[in-house]
Protein backbone atom coordinates (compact mmCIF):
# COMPACT_ATOMS: atom_id res chain seq x y z
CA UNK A 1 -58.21 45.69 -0.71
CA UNK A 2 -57.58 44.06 -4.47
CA UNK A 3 -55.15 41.76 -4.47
CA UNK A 4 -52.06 41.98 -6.76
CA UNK A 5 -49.61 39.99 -8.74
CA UNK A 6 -45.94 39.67 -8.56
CA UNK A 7 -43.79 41.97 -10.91
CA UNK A 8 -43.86 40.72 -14.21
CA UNK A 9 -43.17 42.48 -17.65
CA UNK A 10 -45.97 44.37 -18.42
CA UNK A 11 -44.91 47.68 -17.37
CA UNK A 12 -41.53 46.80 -19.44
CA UNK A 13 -43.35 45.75 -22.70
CA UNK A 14 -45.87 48.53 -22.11
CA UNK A 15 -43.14 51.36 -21.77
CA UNK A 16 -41.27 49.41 -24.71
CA UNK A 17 -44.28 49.69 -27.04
CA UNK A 18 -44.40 53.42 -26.49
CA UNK A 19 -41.06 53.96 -26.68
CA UNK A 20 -41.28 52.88 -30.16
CA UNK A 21 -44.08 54.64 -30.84
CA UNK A 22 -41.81 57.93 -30.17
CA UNK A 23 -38.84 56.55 -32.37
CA UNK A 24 -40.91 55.74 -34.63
CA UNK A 25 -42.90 59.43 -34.53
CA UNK A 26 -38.97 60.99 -34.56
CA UNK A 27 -38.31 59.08 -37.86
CA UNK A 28 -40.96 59.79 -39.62
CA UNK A 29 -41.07 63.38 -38.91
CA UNK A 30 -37.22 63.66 -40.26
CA UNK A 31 -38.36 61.94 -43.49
CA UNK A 32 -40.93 64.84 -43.42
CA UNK A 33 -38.71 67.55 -43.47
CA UNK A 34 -36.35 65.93 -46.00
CA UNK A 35 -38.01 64.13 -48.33
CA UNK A 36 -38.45 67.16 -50.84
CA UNK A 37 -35.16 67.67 -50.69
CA UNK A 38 -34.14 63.98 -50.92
CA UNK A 39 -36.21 62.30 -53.21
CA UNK A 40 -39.55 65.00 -54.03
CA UNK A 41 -40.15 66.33 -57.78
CA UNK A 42 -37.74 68.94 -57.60
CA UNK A 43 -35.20 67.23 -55.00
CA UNK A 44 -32.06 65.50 -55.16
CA UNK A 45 -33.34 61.42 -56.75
CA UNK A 46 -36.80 62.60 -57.45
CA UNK A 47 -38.65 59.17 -56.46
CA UNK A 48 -41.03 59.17 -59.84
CA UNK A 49 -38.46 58.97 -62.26
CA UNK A 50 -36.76 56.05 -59.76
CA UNK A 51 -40.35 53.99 -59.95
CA UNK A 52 -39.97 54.22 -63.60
CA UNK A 53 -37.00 52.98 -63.96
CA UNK A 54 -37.49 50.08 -61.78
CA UNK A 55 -40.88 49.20 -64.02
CA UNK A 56 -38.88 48.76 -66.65
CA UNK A 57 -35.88 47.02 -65.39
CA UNK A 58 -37.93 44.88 -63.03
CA UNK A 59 -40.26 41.81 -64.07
CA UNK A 60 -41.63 42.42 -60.40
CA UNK A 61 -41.36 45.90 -59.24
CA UNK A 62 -43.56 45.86 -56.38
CA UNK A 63 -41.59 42.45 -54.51
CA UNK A 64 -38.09 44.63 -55.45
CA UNK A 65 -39.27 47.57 -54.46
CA UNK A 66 -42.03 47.23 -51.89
CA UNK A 67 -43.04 50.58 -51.52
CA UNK A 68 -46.89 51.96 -51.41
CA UNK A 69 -45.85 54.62 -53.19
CA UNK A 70 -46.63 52.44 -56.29
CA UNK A 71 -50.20 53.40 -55.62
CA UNK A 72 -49.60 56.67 -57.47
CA UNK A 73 -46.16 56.14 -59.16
CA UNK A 74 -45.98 59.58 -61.41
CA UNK A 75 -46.92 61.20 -58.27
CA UNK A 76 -45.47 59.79 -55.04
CA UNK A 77 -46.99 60.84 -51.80
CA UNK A 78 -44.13 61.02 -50.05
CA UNK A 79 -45.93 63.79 -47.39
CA UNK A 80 -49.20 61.28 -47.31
CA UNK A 81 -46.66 57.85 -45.76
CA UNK A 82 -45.11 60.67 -43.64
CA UNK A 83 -48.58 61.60 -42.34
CA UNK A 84 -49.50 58.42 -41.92
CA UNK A 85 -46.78 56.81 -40.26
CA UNK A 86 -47.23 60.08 -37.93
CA UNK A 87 -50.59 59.00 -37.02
CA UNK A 88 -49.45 55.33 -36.73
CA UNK A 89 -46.68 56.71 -33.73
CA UNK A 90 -49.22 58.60 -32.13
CA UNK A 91 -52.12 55.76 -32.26
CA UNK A 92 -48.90 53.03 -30.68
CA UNK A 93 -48.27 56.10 -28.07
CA UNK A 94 -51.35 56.15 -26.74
CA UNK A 95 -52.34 52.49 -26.83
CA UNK A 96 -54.49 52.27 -29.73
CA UNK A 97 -54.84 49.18 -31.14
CA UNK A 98 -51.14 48.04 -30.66
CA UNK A 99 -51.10 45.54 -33.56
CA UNK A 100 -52.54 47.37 -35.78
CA UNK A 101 -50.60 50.52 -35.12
CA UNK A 102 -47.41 48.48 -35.48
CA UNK A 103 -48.82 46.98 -39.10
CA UNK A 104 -49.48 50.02 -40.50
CA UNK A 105 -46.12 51.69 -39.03
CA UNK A 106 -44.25 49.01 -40.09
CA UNK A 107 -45.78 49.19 -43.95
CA UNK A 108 -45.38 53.02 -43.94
CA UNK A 109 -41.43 53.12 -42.52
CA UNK A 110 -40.78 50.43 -45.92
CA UNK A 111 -42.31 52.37 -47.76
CA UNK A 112 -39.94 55.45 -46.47
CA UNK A 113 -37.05 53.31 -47.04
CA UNK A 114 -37.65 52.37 -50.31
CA UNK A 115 -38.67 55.88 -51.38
CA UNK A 116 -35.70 57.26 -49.44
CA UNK A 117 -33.26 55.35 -51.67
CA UNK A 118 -29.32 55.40 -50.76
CA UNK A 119 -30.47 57.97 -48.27
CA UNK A 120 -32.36 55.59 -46.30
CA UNK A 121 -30.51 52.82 -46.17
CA UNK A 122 -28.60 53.15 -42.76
CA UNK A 123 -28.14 50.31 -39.89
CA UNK A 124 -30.30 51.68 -37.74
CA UNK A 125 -33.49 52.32 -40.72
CA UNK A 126 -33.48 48.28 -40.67
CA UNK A 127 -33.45 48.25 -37.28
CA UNK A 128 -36.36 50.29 -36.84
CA UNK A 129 -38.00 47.90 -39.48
CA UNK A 130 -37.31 44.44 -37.29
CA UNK A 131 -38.05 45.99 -34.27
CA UNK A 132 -41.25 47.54 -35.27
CA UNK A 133 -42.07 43.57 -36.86
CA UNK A 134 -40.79 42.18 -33.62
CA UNK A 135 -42.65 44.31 -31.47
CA UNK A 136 -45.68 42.24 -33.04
CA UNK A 137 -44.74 39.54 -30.75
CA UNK A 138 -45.40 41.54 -27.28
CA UNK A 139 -48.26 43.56 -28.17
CA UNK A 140 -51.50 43.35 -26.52
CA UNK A 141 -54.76 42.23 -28.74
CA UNK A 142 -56.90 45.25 -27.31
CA UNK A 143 -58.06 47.84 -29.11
CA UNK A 144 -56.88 50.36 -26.18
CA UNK A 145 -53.86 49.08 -24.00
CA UNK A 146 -53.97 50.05 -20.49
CA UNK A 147 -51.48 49.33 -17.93
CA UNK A 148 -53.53 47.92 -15.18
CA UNK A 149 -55.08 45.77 -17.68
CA UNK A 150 -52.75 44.39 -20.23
CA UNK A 151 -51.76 40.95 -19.61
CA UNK A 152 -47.79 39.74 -19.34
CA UNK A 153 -46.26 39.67 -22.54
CA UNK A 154 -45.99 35.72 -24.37
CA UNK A 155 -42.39 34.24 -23.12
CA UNK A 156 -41.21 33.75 -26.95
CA UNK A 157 -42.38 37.74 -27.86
CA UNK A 158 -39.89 38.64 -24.85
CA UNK A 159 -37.30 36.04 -26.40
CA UNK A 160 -37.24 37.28 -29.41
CA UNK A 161 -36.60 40.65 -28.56
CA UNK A 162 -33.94 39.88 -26.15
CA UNK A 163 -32.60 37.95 -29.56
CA UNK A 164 -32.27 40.86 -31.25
CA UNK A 165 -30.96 43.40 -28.81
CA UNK A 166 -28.19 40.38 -28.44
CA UNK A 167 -27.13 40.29 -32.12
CA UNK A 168 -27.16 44.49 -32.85
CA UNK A 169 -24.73 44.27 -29.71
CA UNK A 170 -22.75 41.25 -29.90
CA UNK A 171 -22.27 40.95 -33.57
CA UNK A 172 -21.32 45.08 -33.44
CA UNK A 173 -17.99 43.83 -31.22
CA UNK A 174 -17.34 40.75 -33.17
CA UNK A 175 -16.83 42.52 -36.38
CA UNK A 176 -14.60 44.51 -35.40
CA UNK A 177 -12.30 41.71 -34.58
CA UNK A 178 -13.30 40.01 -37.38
CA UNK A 179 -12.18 42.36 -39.49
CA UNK A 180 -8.87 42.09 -38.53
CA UNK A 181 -8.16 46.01 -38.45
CA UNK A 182 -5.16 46.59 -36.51
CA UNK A 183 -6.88 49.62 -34.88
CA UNK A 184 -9.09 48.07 -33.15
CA UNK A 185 -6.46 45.21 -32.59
CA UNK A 186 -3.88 47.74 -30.29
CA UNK A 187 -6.68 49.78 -28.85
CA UNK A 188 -5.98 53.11 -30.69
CA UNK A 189 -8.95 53.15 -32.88
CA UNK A 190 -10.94 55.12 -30.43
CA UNK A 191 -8.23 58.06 -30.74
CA UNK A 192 -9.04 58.50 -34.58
CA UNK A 193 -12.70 57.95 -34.23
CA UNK A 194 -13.83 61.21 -32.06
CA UNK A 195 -12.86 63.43 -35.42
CA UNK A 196 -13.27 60.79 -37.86
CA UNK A 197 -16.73 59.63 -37.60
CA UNK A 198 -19.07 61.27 -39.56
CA UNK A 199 -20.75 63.90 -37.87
CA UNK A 200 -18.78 64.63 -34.30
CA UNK A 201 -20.32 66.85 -31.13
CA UNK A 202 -18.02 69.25 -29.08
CA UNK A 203 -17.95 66.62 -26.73
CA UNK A 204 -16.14 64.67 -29.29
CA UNK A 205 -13.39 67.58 -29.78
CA UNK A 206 -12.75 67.11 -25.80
CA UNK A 207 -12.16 63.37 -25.59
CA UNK A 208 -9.79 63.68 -28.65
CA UNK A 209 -7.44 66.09 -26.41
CA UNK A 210 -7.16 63.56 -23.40
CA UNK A 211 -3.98 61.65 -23.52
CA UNK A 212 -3.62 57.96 -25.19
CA UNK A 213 -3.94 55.63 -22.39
CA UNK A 214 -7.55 57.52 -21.67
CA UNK A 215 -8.32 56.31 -25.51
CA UNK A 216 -7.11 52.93 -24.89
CA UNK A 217 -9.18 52.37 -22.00
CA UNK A 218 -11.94 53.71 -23.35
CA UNK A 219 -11.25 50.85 -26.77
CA UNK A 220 -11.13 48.09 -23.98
CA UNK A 221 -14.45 49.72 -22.64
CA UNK A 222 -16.44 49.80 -26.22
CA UNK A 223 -15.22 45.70 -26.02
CA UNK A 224 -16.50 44.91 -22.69
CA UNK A 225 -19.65 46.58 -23.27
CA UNK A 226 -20.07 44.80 -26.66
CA UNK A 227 -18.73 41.52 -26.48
CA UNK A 228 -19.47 40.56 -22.27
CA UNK A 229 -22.61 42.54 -21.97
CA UNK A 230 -24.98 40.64 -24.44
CA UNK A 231 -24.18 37.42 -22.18
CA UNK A 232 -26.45 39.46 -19.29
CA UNK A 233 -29.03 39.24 -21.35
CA UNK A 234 -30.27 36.11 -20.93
CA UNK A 235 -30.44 35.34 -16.77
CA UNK A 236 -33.02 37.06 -14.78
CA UNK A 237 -30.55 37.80 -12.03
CA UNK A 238 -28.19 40.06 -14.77
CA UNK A 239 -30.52 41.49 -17.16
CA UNK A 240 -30.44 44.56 -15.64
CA UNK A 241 -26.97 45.00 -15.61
CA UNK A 242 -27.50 44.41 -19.48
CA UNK A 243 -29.71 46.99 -19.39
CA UNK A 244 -27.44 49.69 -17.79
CA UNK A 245 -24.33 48.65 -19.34
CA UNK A 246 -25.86 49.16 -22.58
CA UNK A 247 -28.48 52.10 -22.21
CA UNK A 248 -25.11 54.29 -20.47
CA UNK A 249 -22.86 53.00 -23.32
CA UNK A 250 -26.06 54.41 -26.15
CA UNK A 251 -26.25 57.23 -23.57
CA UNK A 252 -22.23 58.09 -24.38
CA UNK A 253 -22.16 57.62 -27.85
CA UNK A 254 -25.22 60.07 -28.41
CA UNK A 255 -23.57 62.43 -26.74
CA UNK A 256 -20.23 62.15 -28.48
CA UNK A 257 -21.27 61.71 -31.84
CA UNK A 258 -25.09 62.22 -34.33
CA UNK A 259 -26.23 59.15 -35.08
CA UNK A 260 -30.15 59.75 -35.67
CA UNK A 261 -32.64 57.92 -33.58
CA UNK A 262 -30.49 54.41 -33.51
CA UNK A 263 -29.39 55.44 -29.83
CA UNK A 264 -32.86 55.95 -28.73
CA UNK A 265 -33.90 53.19 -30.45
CA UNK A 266 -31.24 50.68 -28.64
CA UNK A 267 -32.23 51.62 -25.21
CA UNK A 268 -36.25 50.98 -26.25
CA UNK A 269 -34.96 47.42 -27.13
CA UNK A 270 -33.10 47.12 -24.06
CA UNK A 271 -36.31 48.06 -21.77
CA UNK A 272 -38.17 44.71 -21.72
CA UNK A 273 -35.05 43.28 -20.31
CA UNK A 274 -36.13 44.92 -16.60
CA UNK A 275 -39.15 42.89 -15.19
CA UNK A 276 -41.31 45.24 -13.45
CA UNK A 277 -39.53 45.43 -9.84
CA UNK A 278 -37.38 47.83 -11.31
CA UNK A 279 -40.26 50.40 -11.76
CA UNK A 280 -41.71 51.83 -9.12
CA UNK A 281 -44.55 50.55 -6.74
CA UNK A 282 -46.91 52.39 -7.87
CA UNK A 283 -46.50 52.32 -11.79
CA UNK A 284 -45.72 48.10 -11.23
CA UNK A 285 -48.67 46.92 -9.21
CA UNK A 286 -51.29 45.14 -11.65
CA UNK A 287 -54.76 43.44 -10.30
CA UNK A 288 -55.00 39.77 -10.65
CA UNK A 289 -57.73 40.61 -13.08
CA UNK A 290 -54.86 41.41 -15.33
CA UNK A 291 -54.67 37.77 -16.81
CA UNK A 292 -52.56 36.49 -18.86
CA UNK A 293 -52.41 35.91 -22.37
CA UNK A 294 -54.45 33.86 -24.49
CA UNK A 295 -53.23 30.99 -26.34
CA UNK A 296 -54.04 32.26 -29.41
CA UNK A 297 -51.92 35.24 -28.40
CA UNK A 298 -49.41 32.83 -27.39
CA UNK A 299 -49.46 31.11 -30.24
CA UNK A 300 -49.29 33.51 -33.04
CA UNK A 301 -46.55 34.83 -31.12
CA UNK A 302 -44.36 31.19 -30.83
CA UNK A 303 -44.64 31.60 -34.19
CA UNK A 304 -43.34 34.58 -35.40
CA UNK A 305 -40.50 34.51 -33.04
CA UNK A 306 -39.78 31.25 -34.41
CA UNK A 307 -39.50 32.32 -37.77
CA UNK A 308 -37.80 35.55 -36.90
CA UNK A 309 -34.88 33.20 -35.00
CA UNK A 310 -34.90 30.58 -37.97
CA UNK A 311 -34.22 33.43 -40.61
CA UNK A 312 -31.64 35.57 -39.08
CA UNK A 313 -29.65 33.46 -36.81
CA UNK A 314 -28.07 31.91 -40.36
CA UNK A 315 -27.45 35.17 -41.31
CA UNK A 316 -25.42 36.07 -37.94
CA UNK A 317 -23.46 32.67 -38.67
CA UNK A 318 -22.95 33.75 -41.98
CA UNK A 319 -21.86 37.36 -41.02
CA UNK A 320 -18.82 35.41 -39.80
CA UNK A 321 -18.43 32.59 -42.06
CA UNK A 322 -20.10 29.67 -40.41
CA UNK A 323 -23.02 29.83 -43.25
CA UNK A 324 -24.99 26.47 -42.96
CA UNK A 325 -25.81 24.69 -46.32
CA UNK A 326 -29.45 24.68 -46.16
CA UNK A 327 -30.66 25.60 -49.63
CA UNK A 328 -34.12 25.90 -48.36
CA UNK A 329 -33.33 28.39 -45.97
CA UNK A 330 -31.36 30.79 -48.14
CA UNK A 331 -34.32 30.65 -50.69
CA UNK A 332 -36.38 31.96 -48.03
CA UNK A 333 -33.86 34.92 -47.20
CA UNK A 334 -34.01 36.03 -50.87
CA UNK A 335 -37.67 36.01 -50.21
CA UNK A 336 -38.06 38.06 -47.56
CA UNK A 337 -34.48 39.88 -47.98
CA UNK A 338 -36.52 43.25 -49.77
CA UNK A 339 -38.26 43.37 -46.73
CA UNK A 340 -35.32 44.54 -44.91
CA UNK A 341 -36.23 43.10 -41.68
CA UNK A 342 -34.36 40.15 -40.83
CA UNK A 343 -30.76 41.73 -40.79
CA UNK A 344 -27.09 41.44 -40.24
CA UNK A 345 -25.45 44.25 -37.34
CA UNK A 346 -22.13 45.89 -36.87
CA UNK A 347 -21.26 49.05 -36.98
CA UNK A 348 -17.43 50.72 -37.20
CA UNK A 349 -16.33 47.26 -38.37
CA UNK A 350 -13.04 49.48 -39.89
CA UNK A 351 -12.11 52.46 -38.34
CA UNK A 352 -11.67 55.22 -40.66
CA UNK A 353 -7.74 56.98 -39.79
CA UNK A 354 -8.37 60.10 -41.96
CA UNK A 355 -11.12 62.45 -42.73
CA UNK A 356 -11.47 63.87 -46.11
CA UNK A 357 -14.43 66.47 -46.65
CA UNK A 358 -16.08 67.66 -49.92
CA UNK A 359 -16.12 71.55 -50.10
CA UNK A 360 -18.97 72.63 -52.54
CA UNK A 361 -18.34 76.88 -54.06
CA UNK A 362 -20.37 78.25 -56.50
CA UNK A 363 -19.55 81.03 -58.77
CA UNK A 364 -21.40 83.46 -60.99
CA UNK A 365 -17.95 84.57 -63.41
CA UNK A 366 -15.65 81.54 -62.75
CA UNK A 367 -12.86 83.46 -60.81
CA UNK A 368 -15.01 84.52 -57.17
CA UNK A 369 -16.04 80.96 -55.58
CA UNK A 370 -18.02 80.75 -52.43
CA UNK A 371 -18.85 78.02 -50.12
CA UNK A 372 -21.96 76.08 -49.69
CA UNK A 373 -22.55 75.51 -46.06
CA UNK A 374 -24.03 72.25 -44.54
CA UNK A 375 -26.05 72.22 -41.20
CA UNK A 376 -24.05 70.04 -39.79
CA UNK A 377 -21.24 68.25 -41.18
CA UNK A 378 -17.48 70.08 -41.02
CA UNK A 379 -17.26 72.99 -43.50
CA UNK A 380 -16.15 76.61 -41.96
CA UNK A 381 -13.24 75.52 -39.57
CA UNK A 382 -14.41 77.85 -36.90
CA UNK A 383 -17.94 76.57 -36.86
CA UNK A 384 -17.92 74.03 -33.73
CA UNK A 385 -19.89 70.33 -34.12
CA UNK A 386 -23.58 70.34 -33.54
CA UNK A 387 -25.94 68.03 -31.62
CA UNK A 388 -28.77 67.15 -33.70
CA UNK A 389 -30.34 64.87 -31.17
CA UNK A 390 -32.28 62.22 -32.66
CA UNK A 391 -32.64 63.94 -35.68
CA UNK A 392 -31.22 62.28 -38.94
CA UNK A 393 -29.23 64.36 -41.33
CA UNK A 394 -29.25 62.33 -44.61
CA UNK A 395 -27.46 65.15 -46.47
CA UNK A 396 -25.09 65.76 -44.38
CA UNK A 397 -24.17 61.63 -43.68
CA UNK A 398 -24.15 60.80 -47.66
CA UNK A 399 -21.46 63.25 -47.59
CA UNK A 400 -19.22 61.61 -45.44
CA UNK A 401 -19.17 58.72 -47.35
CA UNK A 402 -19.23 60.09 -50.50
CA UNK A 403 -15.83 62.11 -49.37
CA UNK A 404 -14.38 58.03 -48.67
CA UNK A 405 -14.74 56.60 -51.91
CA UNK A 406 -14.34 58.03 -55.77
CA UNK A 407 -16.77 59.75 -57.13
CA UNK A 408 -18.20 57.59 -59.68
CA UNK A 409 -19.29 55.50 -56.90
CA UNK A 410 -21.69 58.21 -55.80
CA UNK A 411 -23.16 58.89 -58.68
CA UNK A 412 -26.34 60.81 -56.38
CA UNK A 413 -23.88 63.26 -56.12
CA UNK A 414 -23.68 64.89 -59.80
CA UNK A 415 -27.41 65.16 -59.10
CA UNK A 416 -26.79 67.23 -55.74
CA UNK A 417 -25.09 69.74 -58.03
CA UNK A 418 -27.14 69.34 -60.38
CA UNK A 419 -29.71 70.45 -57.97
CA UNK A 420 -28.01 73.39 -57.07
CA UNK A 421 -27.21 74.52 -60.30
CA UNK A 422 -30.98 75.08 -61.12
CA UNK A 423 -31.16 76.94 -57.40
CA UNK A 424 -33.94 74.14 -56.04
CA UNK A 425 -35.44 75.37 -53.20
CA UNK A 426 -36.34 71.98 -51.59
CA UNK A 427 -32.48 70.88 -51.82
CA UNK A 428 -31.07 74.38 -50.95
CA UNK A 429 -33.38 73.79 -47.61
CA UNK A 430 -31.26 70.77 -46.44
CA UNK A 431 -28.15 73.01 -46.16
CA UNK A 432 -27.68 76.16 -43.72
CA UNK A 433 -26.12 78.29 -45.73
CA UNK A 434 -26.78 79.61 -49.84
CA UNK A 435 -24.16 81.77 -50.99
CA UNK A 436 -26.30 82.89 -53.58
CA UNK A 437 -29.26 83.98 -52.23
CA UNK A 438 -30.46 85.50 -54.96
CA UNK A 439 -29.97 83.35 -58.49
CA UNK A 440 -28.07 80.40 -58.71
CA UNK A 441 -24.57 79.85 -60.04
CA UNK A 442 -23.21 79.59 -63.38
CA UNK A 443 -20.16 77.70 -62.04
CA UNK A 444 -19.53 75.11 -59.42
CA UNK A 445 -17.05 73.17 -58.36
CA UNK A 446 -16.22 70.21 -55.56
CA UNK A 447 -12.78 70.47 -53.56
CA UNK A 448 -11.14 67.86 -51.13
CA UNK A 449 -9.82 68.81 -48.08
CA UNK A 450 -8.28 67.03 -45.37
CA UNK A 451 -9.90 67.55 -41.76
CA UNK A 452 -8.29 66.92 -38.55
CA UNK A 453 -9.69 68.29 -34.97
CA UNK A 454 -7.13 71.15 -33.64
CA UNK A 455 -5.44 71.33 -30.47
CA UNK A 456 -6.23 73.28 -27.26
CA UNK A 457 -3.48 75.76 -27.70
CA UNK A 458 -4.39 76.20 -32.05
CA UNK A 459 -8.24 76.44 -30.76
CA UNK A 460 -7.74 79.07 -27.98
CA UNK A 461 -5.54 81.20 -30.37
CA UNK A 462 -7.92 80.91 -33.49
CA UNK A 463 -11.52 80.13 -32.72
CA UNK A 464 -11.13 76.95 -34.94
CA UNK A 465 -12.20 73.64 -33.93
CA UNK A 466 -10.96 72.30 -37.46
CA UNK A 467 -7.32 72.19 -39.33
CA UNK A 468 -8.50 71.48 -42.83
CA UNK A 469 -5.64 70.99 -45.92
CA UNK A 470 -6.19 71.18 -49.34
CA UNK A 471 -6.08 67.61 -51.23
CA UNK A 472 -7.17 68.58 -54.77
CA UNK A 473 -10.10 68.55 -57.05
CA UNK A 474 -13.07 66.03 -56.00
């Protein structure tokens, strides 16, 4: 009979490493469908004529924009850092040479960001970035991890992941006091953000019909969760209430609104808060022969966590105007700032009361306009809200926030129509409808409308899940 350790957190780190693997797969395989669209030679911000620019602007391209797309800069290969990052998932899935997978993961997803542009420049993108550097601290030095042989994960790799988890959470409720917006203040911002946010689920259509005490609690719940469940994190006896407070809080929001992988992605972080008597017998019992680390292990580890904690905990203090006057230290943030993986959290700081929505028509002789439809964000009022799972409509998001602010501040979007003036297949591929199927347009033009969800009794009589108002002329 082999004898066998107590429950530690290998099965935690080793389910956490895959689990990243998989977000990691799911992000690079939505850059993959996109990117001719977004950024290829006949898309949207075609990335060769960005590179340019930035050569000539820059007296250091590659530290402003480190991207290894610089390799071939008149012809990016967008498809080839897809590919690779692919392989990269699938090598951390299966245990192949964890550090390395991470490395080249890690490199590849910059890369994607930097080639992506304002497209892929989200929350949880960065996220994915310190995680994936993070995840350096808890990965096994084997060339194939195995369960029953990987030993427990270095103390400061399990810190600093617990760190992070912590300031995405914490510093995501603080804002929004911070900001001082009085919806969040009286507990009604909930009640504007089901048809609001950018791109809602039918679920989302529901909770807006329940009555305003529902929304209220439901504020005071978003606070708990945010602001008293970060505090679990850091005793063994209430981690995994952590844990379930925030994977069912991720598990809610997913379902009421389409945030990309960033739900996924918070629940992976939250795993290596469970030590392994939470999994079962079977899948938890490790041989003594396990080990445990090495000190080299343990040391390269100390390390980075170190300087992971040194750089961003400023920046949380910072976020909130307790900056400390270190000039060294903000030197170094500038440093490693293109990086884009040390970073500040908090998302829905200000609650957004109204919804205006860009309507794209075309026309071939100026009088008959149709309408461009998206895949997913509000267009055709009868058309319900879509799940899109863990998939990341760029599109569709940029729109949202390019319906909140004037248009010269979105100046990508003169290129979108640009786009579909010349009828480019790659762009005309990111939306799910062409009203002109066979040439493109002579005309187009860009209306505001005003969007609000409609009522039981307006939805049952007309099919539509939207009231939309004319506002004028983008």
């Amino acid at each position: 009979m082999p004898e066998w350790n107590r429950p530690g957190h290998r099965v935690s780190t080793w389910l956490f490493l895959r689990g990243l693997g998989l977000v990691y797969g799911i992000a690079f395989w939505s850059f993959a469908t996109q990117a001719p669209g977004l950024v290829g030679p006949h898309g949207i911000l075609p990335l060769a004529s960005t590179l340019r620019a930035v050569a000539v602007q820059s007296a250091h391209p590659l530290r402003d924009l480190p991207t290894l797309s610089w390799i071939a800069p008149d012809h990016p290969p967008l498809l080839g850092l897809a590919w690779a990052g692919l392989a990269a998932s699938a090598a951390l899935l299966l245990g192949v040479a964890p550090p390395l997978s991470l490395a080249v993961a890690w490199a590849a997803y910059l890369s994607v960001c930097c080639d992506g542009q304002v497209f892929y420049d989200f929350q949880w993108d960065r996220l994915l970035l310190e995680a994936g550097l993070t995840a350096l601290c808890v990965a096994p030095w084997t060339w194939l991890s195995s369960l029953r042989r990987d030993p427990e994960p270095p103390r400061a790799g399990r810190w600093a992941l617990t760190w992070l988890l912590f300031r995405l959470v914490f510093a995501s409720g603080l804002v929004k006091l911070a900001s001082g917006d009085p919806t969040w203040r009286d507990l009604s911002a909930l009640s504007y953000h089901w048809w609001t946010q950018p791109l809602p689920t039918p679920l989302s259509w529901t909770l807006a019909q329940l009555p305003f005490w529902f929304q209220r609690a439901a504020c005071a719940g978003v606070f708990a969760v945010e602001l008293g469940a970060p505090w679990l994190f850091w005793h063994p006896r209430t981690r995994a209430a952590g844990f379930w407070a925030v994977a069912g809080f991720m598990a809610l929001i997913a379902a009421t609104g389409n945030f990309g992988f960033f739900n996924l992605l918070t629940v992976v972080l939250a795993l290596p808060l469970l030590d392994d008597r939470h999994w079962p017998a079977w899948l938890a019992r490790v041989p003594k022969g396990a080990g445990t680390p090495g000190r080299a292990r343990v040391w390269a580890s100390t390390v980075l966590a170190a300087v992971l904690g040194a750089l961003s905990l400023p920046l949380l203090l910072a976020q909130f105007g307790a900056a400390p006057d270190i000039p060294a230290l903000w030197t170094a943030e500038r440093a490693v700032a293109p990086l884009r993986s040390v970073n500040t959290y908090g998302l829905f700081a200000r609650m957004t009361v109204e919804r205006p929505e860009i309507v794209v028509e075309g026309s071939a002789d100026g009088r008959t306009w149709r309408e461009y439809g998206f895949r997913w964000k509000p267009g055709d009022p009868r058309r319900a809200p879509g799940w899109a799972g863990p998939f990341m409509p760029r599109l569709d998001w940029q729109m949202w926030f390019a319906a909140l602010g004037p248009r010269p501040e979105q100046p990508w979007f003169e290129d979108f129509c640009g786009a579909l003036l010349e009828g480019s297949a790659p762009v005309l591929a990111l939306l799910g409808r062409d009203p002109f199927p066979g040439a493109p347009p002579r005309f187009l033009r860009a209306r505001l409308y005003a969007y609000t969800f409609t009522d039981r009794a307006t939805r049952a009589a007309t099919g539509c899940w939207w009231r939309r108002t004319l506002v004028g002329p983008y």
